[in-house]
Protein backbone atom coordinates (compact mmCIF):
# COMPACT_ATOMS: atom_id res chain seq x y z
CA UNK A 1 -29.24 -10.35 -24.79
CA UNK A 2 -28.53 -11.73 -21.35
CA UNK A 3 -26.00 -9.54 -20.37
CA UNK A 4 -28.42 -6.90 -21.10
CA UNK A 5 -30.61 -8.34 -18.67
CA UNK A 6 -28.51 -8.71 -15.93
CA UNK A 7 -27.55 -5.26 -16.21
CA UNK A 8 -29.12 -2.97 -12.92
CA UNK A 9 -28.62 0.79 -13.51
CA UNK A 10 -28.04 2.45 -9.97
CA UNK A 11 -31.44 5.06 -9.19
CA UNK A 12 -30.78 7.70 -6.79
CA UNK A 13 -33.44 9.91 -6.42
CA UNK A 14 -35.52 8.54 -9.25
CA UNK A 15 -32.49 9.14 -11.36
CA UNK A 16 -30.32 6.49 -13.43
CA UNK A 17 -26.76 7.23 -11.93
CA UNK A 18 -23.77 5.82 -14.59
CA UNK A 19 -21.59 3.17 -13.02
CA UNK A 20 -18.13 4.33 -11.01
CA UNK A 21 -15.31 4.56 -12.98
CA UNK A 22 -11.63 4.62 -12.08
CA UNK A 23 -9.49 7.81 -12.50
CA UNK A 24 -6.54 8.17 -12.57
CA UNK A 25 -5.56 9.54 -9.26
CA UNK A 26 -7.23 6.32 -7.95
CA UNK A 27 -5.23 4.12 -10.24
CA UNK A 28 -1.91 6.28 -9.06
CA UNK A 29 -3.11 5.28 -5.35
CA UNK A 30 -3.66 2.04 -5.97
CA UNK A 31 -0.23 1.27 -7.54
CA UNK A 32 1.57 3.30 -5.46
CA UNK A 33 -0.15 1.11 -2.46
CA UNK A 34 0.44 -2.35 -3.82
CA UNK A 35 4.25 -1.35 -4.75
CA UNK A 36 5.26 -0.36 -1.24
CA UNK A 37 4.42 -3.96 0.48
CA UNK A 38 5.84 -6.00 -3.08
CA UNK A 39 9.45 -3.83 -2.78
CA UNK A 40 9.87 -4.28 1.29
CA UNK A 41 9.11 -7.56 0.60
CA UNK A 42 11.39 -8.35 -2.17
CA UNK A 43 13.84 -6.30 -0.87
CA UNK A 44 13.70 -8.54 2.33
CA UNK A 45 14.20 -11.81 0.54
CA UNK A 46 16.94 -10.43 -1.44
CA UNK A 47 18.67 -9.36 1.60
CA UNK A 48 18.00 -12.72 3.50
CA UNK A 49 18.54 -15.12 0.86
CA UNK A 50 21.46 -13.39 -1.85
């Protein structure tokens, strides 16, 4: 009921466009992108501190 309400469909051009989903080559970028930085990093405390 509300959530309905609060829904807003995207109009381009006079037509209802469906919200962007992920795929999966986006979710392969995305985890490939936040593993880099988390590795060098915990590869740097490991180094400094064991």
């Amino acid at each position: 009921m509300v959530n309905e309400a609060m829904k807003k469909h995207l109009s381009v051009q006079g037509q209802i466009a469906p919200n962007p989903k992920m795929t999966l080559t986006a979710a392969f970028v995305l985890a490939c992108v936040l593993s880099v930085p988390v590795f060098t990093l915990l590869s740097l405390v490991d180094w400094l501190f064991l």
